[in-house]
N, C-alpha and C. Protein backbone atom coordinates (compact mmCIF):
# COMPACT_ATOMS: atom_id res chain seq x y z
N UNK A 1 -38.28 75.20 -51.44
CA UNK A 1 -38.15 74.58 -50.11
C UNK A 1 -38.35 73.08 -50.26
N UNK A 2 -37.42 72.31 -49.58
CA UNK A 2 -37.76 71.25 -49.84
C UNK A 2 -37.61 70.00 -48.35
N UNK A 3 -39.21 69.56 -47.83
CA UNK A 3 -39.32 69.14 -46.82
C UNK A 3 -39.51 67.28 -47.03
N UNK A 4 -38.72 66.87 -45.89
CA UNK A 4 -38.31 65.44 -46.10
C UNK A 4 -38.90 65.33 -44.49
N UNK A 5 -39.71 63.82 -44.93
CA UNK A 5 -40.68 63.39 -43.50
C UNK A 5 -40.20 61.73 -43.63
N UNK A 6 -39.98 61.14 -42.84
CA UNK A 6 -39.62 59.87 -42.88
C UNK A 6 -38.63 59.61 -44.36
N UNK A 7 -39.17 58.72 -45.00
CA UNK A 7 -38.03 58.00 -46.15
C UNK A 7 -39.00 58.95 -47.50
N UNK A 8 -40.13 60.08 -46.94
CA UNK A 8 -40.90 60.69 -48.37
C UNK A 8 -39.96 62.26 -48.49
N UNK A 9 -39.79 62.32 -49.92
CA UNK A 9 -39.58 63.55 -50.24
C UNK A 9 -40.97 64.57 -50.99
N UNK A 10 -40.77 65.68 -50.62
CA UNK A 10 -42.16 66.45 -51.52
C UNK A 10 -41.41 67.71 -51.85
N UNK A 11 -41.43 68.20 -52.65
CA UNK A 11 -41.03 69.28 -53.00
C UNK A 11 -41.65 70.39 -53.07
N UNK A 12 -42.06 71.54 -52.58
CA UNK A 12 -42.77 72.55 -52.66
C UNK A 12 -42.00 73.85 -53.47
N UNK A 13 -42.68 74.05 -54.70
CA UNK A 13 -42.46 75.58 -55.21
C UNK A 13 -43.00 76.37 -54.77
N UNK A 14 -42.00 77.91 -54.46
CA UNK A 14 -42.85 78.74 -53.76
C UNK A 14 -42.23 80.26 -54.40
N UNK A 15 -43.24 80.74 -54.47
CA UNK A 15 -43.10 81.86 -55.18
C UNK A 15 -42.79 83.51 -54.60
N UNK A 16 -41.42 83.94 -55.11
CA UNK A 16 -41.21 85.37 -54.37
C UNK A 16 -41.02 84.84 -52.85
N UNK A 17 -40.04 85.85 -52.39
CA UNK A 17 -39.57 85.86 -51.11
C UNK A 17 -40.33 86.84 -50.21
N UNK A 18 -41.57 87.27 -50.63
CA UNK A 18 -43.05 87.42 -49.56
C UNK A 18 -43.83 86.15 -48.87
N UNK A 19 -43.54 85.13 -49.62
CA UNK A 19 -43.98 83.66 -49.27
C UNK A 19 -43.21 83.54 -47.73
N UNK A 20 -42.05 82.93 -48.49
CA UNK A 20 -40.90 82.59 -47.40
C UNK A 20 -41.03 83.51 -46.24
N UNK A 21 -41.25 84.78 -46.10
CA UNK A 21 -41.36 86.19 -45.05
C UNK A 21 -42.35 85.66 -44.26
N UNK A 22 -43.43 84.77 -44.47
CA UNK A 22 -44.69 84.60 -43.55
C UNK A 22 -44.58 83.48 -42.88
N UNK A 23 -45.21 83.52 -41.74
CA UNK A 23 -44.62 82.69 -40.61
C UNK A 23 -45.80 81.50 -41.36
N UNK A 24 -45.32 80.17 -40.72
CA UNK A 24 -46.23 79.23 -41.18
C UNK A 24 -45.77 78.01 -40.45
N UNK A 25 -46.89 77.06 -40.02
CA UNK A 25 -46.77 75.61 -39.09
C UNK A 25 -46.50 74.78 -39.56
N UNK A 26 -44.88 73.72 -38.76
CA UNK A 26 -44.72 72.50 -39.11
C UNK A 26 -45.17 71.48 -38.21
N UNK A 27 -45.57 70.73 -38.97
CA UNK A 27 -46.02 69.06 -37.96
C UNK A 27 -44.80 68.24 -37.91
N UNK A 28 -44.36 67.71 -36.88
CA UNK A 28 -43.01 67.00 -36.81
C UNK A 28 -43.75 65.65 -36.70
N UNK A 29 -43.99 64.72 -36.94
CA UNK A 29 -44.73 63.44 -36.33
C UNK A 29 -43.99 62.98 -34.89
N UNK A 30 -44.90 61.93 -34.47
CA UNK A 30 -44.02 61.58 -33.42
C UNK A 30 -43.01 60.49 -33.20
N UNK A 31 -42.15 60.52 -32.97
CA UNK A 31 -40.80 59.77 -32.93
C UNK A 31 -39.98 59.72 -34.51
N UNK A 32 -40.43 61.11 -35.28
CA UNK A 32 -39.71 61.04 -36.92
C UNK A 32 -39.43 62.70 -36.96
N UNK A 33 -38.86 63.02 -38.03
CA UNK A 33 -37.91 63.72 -37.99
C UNK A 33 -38.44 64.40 -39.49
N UNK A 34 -38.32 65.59 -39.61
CA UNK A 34 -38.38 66.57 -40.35
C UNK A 34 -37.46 67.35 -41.27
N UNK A 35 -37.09 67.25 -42.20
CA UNK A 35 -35.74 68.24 -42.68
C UNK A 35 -36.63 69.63 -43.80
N UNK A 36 -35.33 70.76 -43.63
CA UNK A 36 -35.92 71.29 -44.33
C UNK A 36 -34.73 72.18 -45.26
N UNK A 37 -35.09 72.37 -45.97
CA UNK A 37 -34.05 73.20 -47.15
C UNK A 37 -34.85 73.84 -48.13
N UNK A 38 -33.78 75.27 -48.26
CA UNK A 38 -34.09 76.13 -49.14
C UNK A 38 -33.16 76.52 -50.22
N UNK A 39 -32.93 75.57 -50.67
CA UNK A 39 -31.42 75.65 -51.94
C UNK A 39 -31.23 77.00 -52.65
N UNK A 40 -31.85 78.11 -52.68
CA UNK A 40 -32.22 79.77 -53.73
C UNK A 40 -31.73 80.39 -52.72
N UNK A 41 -31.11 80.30 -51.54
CA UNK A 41 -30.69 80.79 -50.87
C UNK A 41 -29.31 80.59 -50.47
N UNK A 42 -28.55 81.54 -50.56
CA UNK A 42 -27.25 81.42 -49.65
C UNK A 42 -27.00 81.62 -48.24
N UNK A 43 -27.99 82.15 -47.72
CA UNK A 43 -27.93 82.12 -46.32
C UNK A 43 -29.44 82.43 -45.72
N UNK A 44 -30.16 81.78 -44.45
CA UNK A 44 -31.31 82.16 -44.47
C UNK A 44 -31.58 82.38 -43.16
N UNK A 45 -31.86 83.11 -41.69
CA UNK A 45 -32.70 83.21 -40.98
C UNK A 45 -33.67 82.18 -40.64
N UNK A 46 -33.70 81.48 -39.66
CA UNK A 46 -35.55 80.42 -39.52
C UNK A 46 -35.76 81.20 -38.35
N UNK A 47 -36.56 81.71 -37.44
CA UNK A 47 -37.37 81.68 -36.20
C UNK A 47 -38.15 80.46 -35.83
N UNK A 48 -37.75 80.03 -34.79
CA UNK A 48 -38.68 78.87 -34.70
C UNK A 48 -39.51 79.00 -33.11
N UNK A 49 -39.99 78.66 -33.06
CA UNK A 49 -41.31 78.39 -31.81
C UNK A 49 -41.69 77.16 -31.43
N UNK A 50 -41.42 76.79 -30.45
CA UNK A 50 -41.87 75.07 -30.40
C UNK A 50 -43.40 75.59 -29.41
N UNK A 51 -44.15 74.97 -30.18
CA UNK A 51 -45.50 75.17 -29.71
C UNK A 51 -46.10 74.01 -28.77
N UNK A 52 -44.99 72.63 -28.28
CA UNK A 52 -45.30 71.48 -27.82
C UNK A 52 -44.66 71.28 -26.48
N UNK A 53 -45.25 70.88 -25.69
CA UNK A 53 -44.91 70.98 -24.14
C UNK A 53 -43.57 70.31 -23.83
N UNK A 54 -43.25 69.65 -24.95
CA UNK A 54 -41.97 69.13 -24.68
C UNK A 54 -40.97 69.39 -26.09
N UNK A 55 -39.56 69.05 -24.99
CA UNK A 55 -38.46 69.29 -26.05
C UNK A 55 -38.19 68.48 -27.65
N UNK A 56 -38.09 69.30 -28.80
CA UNK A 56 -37.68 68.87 -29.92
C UNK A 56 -35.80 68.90 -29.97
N UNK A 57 -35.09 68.36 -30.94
CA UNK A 57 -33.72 68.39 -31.14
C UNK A 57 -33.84 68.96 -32.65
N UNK A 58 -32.90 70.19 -32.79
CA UNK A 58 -32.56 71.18 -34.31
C UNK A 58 -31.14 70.88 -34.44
N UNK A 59 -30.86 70.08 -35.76
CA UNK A 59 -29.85 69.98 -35.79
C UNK A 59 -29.22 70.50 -37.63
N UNK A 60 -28.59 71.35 -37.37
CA UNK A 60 -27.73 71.52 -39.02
C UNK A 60 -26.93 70.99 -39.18
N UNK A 61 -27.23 70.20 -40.21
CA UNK A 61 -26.28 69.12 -41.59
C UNK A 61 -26.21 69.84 -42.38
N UNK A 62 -24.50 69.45 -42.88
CA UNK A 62 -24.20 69.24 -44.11
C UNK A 62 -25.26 68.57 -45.56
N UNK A 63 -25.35 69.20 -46.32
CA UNK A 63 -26.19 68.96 -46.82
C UNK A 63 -25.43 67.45 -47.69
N UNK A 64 -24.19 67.82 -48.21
CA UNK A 64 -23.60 66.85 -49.21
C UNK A 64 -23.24 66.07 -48.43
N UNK A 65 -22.85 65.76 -47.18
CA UNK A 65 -21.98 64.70 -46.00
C UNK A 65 -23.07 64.50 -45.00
N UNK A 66 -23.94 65.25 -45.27
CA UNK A 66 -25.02 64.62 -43.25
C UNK A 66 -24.35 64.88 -42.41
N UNK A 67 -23.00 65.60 -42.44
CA UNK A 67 -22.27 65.84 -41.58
C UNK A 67 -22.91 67.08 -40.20
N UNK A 68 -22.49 66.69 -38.90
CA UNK A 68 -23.58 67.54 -38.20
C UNK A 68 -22.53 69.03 -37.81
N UNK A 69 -23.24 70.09 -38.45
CA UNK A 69 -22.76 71.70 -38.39
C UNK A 69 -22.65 72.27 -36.91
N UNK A 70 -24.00 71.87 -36.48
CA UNK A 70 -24.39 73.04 -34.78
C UNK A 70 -25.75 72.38 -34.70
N UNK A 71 -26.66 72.68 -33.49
CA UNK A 71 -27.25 72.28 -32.87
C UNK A 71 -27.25 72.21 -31.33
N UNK A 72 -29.34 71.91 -31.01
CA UNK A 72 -29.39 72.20 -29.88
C UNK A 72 -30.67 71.44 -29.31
N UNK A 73 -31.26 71.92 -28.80
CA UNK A 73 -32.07 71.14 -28.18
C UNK A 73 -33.43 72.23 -27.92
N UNK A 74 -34.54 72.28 -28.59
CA UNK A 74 -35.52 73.56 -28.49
C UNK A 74 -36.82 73.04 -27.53
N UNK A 75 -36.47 73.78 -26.27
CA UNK A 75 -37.01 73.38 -25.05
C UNK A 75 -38.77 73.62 -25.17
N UNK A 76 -39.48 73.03 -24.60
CA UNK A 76 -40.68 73.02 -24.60
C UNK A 76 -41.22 74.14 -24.44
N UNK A 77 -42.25 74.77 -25.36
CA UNK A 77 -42.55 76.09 -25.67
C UNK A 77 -41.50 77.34 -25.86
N UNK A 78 -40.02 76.54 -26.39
CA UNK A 78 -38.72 77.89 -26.56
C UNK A 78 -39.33 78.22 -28.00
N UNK A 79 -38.34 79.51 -27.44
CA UNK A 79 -38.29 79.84 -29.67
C UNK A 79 -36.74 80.03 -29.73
N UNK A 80 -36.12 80.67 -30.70
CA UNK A 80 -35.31 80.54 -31.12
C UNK A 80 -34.90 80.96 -32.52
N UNK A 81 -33.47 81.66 -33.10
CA UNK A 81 -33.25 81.98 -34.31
C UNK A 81 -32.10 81.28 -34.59
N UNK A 82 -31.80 80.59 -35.65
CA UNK A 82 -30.80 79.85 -36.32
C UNK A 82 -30.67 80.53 -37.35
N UNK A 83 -29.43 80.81 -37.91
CA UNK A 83 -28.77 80.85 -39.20
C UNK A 83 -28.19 79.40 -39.85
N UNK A 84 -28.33 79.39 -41.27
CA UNK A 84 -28.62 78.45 -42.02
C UNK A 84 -27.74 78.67 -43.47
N UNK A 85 -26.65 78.24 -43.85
CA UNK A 85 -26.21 78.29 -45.09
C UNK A 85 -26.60 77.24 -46.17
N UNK A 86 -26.15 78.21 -47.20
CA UNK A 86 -26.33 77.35 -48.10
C UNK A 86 -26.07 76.08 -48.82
N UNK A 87 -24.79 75.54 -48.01
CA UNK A 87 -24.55 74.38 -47.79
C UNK A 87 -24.58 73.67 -46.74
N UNK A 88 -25.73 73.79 -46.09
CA UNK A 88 -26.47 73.16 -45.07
C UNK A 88 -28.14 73.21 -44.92
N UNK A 89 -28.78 72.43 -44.77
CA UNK A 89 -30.30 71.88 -44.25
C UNK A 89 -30.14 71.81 -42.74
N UNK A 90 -31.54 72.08 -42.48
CA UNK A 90 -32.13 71.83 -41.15
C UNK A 90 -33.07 70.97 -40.76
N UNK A 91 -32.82 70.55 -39.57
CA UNK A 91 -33.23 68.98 -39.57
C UNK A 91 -33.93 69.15 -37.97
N UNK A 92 -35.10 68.32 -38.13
CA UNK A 92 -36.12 68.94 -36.50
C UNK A 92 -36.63 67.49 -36.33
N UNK A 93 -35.98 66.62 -34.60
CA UNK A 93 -36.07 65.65 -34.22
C UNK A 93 -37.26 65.56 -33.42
N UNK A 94 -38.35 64.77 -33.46
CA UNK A 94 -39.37 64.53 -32.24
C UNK A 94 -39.36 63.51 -31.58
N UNK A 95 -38.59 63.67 -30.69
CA UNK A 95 -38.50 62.18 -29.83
C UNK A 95 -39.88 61.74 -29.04
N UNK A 96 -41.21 62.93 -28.74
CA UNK A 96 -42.12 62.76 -28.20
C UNK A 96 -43.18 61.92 -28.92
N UNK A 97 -44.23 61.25 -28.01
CA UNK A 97 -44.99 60.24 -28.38
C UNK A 97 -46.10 61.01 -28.82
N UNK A 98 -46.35 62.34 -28.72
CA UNK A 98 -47.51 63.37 -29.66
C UNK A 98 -46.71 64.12 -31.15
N UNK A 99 -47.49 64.48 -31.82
CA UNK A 99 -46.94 65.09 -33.05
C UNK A 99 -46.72 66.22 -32.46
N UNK A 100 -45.61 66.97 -32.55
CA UNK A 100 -45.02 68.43 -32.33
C UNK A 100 -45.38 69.40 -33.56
N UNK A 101 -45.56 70.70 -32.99
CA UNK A 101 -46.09 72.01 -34.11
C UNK A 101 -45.24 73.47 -33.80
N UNK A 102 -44.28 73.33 -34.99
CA UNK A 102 -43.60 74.52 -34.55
C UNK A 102 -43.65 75.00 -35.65
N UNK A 103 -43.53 76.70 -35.10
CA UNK A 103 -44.17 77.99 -36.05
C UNK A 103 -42.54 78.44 -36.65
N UNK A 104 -42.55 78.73 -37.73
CA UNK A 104 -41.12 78.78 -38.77
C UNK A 104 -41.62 79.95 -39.60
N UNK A 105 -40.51 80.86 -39.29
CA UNK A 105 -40.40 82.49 -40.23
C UNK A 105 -39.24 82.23 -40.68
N UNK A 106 -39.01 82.43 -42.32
CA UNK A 106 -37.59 82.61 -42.57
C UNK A 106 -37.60 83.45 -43.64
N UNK A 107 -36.13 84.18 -43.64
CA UNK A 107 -35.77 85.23 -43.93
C UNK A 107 -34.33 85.39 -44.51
N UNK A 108 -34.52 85.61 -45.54
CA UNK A 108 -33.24 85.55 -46.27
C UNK A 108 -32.22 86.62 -46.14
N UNK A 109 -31.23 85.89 -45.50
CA UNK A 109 -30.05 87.27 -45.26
C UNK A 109 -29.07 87.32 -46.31
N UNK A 110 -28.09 88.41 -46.18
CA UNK A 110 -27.08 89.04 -47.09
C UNK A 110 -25.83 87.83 -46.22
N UNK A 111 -25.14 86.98 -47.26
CA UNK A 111 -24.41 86.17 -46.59
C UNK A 111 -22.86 87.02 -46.44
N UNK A 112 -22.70 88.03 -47.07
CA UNK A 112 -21.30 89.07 -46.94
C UNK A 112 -21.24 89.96 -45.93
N UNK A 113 -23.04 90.27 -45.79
CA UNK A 113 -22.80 90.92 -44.85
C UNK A 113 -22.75 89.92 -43.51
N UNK A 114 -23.40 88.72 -42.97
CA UNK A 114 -23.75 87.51 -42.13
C UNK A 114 -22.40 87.54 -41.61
N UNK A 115 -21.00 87.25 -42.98
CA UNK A 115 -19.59 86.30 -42.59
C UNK A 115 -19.33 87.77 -41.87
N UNK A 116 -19.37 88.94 -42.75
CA UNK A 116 -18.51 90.08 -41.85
C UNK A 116 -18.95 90.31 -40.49
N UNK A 117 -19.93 90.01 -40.30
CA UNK A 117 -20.37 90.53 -38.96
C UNK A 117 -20.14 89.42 -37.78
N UNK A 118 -19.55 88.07 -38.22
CA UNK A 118 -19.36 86.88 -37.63
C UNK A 118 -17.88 86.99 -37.22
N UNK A 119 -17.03 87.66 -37.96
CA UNK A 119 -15.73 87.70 -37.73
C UNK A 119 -15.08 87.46 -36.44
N UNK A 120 -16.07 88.35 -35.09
CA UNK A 120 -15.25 88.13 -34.02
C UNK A 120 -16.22 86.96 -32.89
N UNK A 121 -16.83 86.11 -33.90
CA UNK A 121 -17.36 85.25 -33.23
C UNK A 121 -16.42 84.04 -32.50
N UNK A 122 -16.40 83.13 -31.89
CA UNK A 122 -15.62 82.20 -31.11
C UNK A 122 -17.02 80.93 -31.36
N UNK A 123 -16.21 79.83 -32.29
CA UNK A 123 -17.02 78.61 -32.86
C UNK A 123 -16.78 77.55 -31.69
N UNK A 124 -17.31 77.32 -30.51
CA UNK A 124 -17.12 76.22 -29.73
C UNK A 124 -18.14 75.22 -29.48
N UNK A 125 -18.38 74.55 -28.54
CA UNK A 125 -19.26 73.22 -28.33
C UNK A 125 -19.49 73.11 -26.46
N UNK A 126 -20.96 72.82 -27.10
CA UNK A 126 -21.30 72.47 -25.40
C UNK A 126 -21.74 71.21 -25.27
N UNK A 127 -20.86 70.83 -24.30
CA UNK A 127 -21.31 68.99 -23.81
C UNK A 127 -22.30 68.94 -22.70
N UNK A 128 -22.78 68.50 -22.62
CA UNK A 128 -23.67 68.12 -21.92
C UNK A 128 -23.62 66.30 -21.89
N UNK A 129 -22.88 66.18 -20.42
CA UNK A 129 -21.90 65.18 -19.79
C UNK A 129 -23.07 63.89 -18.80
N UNK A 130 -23.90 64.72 -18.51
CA UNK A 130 -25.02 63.89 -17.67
C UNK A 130 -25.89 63.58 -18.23
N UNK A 131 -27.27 62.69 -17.30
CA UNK A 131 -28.09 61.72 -18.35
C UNK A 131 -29.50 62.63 -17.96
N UNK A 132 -29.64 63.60 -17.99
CA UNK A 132 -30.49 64.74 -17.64
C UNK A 132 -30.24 66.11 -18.69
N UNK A 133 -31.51 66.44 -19.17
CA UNK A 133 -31.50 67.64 -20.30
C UNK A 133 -31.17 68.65 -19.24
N UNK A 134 -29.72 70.05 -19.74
CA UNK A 134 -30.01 70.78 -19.51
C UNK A 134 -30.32 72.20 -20.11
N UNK A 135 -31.48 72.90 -19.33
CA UNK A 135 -32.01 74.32 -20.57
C UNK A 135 -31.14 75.30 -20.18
N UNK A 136 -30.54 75.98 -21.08
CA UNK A 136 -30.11 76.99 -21.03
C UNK A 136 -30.61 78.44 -21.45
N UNK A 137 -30.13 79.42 -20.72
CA UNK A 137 -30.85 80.56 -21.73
C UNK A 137 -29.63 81.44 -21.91
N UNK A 138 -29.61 81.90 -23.27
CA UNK A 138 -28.43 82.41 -24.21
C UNK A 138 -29.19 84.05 -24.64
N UNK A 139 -28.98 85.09 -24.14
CA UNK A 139 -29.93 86.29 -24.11
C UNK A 139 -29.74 86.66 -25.74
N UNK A 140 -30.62 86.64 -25.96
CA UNK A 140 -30.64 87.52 -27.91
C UNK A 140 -30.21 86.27 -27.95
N UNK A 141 -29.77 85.43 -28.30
CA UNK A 141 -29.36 84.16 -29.40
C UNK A 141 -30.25 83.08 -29.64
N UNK A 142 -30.37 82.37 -28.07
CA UNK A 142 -30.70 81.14 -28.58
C UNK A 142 -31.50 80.79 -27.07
N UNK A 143 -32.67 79.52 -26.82
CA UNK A 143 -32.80 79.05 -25.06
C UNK A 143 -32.36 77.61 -25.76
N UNK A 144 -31.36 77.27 -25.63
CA UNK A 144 -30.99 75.70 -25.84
C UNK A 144 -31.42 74.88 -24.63
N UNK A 145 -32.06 73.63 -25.49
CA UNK A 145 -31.82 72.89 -24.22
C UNK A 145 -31.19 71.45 -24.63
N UNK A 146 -30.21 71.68 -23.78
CA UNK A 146 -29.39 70.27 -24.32
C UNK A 146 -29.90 69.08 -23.96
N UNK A 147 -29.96 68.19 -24.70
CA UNK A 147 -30.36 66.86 -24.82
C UNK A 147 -28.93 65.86 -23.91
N UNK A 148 -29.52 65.05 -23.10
CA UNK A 148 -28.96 64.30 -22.43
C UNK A 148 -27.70 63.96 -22.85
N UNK A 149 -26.08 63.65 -22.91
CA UNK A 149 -24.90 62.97 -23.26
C UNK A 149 -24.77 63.31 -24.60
N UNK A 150 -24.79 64.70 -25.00
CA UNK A 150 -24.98 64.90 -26.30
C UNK A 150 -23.85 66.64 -26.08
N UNK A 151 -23.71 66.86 -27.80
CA UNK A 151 -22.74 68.05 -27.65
C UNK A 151 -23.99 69.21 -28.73
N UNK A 152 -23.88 70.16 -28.47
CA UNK A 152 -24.37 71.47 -29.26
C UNK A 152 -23.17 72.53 -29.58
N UNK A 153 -23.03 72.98 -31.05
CA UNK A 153 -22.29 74.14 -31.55
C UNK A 153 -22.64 75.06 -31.28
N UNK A 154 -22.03 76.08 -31.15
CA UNK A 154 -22.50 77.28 -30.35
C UNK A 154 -21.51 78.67 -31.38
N UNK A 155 -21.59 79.76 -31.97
CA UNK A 155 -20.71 80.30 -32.54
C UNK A 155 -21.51 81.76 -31.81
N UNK A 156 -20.69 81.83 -30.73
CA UNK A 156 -20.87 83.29 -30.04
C UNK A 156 -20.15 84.67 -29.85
N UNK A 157 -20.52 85.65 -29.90
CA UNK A 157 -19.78 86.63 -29.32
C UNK A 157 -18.81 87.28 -27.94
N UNK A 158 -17.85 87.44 -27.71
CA UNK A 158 -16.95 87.43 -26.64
C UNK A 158 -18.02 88.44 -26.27
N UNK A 159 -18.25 87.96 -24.76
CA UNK A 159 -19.28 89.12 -24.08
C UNK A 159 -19.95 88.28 -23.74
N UNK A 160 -20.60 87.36 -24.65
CA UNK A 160 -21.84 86.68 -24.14
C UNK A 160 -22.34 85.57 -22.68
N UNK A 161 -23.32 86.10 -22.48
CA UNK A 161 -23.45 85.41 -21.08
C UNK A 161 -24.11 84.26 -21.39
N UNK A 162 -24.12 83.25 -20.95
CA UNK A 162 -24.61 81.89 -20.96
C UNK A 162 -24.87 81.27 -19.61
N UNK A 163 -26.45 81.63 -19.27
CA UNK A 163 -27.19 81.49 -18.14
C UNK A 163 -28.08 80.61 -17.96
N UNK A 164 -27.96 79.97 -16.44
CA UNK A 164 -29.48 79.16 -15.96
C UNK A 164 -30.70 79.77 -15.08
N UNK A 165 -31.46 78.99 -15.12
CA UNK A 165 -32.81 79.44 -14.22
C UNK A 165 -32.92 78.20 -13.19
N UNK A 166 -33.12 78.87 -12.06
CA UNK A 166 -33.24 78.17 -10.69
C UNK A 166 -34.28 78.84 -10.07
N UNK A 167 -35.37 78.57 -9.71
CA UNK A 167 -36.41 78.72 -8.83
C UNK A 167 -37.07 80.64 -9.56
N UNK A 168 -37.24 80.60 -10.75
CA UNK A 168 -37.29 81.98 -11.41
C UNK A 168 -36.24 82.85 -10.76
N UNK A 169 -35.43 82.42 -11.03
CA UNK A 169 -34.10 82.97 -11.15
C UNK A 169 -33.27 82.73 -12.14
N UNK A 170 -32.45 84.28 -12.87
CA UNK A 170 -31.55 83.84 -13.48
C UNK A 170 -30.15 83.80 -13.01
N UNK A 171 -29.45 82.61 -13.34
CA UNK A 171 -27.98 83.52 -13.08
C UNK A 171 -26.92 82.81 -13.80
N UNK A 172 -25.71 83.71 -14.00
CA UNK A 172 -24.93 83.10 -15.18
C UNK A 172 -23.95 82.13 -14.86
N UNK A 173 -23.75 81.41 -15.95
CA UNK A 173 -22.74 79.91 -15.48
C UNK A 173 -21.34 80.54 -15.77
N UNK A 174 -21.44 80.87 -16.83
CA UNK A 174 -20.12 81.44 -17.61
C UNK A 174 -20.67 82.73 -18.45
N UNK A 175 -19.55 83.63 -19.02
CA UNK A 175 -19.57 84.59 -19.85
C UNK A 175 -18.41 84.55 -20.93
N UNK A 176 -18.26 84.12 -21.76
CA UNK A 176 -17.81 83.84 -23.16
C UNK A 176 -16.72 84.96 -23.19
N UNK A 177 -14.94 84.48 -23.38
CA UNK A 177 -14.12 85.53 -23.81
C UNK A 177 -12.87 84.78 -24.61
N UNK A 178 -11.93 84.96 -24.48
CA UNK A 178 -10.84 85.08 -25.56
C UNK A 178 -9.94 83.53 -24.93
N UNK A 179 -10.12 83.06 -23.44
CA UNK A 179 -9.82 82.06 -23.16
C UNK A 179 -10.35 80.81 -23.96
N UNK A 180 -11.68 80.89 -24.20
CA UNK A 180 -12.33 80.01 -24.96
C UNK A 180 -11.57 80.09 -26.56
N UNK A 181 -10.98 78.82 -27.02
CA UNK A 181 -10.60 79.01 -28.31
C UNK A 181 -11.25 78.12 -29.29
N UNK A 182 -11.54 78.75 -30.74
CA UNK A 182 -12.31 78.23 -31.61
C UNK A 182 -11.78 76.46 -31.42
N UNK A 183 -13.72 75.84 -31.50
CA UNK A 183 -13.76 74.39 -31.46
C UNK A 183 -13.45 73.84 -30.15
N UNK A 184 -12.96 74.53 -29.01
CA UNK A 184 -13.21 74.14 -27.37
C UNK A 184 -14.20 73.37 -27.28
N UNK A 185 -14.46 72.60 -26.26
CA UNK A 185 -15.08 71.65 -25.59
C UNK A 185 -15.65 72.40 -24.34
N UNK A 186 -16.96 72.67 -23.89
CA UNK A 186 -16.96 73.31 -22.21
C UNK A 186 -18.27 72.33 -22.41
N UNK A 187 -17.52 70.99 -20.52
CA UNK A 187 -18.44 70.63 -20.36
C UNK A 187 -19.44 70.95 -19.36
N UNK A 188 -20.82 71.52 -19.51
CA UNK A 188 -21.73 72.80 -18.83
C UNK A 188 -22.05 72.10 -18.09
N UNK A 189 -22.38 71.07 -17.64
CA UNK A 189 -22.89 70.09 -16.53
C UNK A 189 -21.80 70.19 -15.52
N UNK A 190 -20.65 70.42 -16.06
CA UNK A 190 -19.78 70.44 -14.57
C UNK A 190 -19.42 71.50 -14.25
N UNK A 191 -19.64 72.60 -15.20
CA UNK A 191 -19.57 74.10 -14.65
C UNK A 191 -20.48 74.45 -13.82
N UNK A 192 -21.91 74.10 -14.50
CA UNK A 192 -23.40 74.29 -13.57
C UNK A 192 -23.39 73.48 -12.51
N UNK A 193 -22.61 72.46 -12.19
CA UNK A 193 -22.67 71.92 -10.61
C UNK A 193 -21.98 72.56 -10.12
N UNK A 194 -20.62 73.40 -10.22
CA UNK A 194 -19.66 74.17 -9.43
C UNK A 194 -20.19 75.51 -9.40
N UNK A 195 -20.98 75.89 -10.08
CA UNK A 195 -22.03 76.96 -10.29
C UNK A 195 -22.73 76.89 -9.11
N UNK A 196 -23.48 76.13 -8.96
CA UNK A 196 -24.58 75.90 -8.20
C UNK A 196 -24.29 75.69 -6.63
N UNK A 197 -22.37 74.99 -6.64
CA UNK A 197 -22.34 75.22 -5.19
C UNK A 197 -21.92 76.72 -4.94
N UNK A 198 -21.32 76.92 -5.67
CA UNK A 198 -20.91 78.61 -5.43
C UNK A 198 -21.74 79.49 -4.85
N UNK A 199 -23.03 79.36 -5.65
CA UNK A 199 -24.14 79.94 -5.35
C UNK A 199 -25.23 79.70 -4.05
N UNK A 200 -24.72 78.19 -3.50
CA UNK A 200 -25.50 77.76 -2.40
C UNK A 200 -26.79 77.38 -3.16
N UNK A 201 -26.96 76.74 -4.47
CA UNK A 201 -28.26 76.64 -4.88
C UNK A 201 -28.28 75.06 -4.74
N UNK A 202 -29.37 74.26 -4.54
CA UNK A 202 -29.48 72.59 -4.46
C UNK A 202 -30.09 72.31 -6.15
């Protein structure tokens, strides 16, 4: 595993994949950024937990280009599961003025079995168009919360519902199908306002 904190690299050896299986705490500092990689792996599972009252940004790079893969925005006290290849690192932003502590399980998956079971996924992007975070909740996947004028990758299953919360309420913006075509653009800020009048919600 190998964790990068400002301009320091450290390298940690770690032994057997009973290590990696146990959940364990990262410190993000505040206003710096965290990366993390597991190169022995071709594909890996993270669980993450943001244990800090406010939102962090998870973003997967390219490992050889910095090029940005997917990403989201991990809402204050969300958790969350990301998949992670092997030609990509994960990278955890703290824009907050306290050090952030999030709890990280990872788990090494079968990447043949990962691609086969991805097959009838739909690879698109969510914009998020306004100067206001919005949280989403993605049932079994993900609670994104998008970061202000910013886009998140999203690689979902036709079926999937992609819902907000209003006054402990849920209800759905959209539900993911065959109209959506790989690498689409849906900008959710203007669905969730036409959402919201539909619904009579302020």
């Amino acid at each position: 595993m190998r964790i990068c904190i400002a301009n320091i690299t450290v390298i940690l050896l770690l032994l057997g994949h009973l290590v990696l299986a146990q959940k364990s705490s990262l410190a993000i500092p505040a206003g710096g950024a965290v990366e993390l990689d597991y190169p022995n792996y071709e594909m890996y599972e993270l669980q993450l937990k943001n244990k800090l009252g406010k939102g962090i940004q998870v973003e997967v790079k390219n490992k050889a280009t910095g090029e940005f893969v997917r990403g989201f925005g991990l809402g204050p006290l969300g958790s969350v599961e990301v998949m992670v290849e092997d030609t990509s690192k994960i990278v955890f932003t703290n824009p907050a003025n306290k050090t952030a502590n999030i709890t990280v399980k990872v788990t090494e998956m079968d990447a043949t079995v990962v691609v086969q079971d991805n097959t009838e996924r739909i690879s698109f992007k969510l914009i998020n168009s306004s100067s206001a975070s919005i949280p989403l909740i993605i049932p079994n996947v993900m609670n994104p919360n998008l970061s202000p004028n910013s886009t998140s990758g999203v690689d979902l299953e036709p079926g999937q519902e992609i819902l907000f919360r209003s006054k402990g309420k849920r209800y759905v913006i959209f539900t993911v199908d065959s109209s959506i075509k790989e690498g689409a653009k849906i900008d959710v800020y203007e669905l969730l306002q036409a959402r919201k009048r539909e619904l009579g919600l302020k």
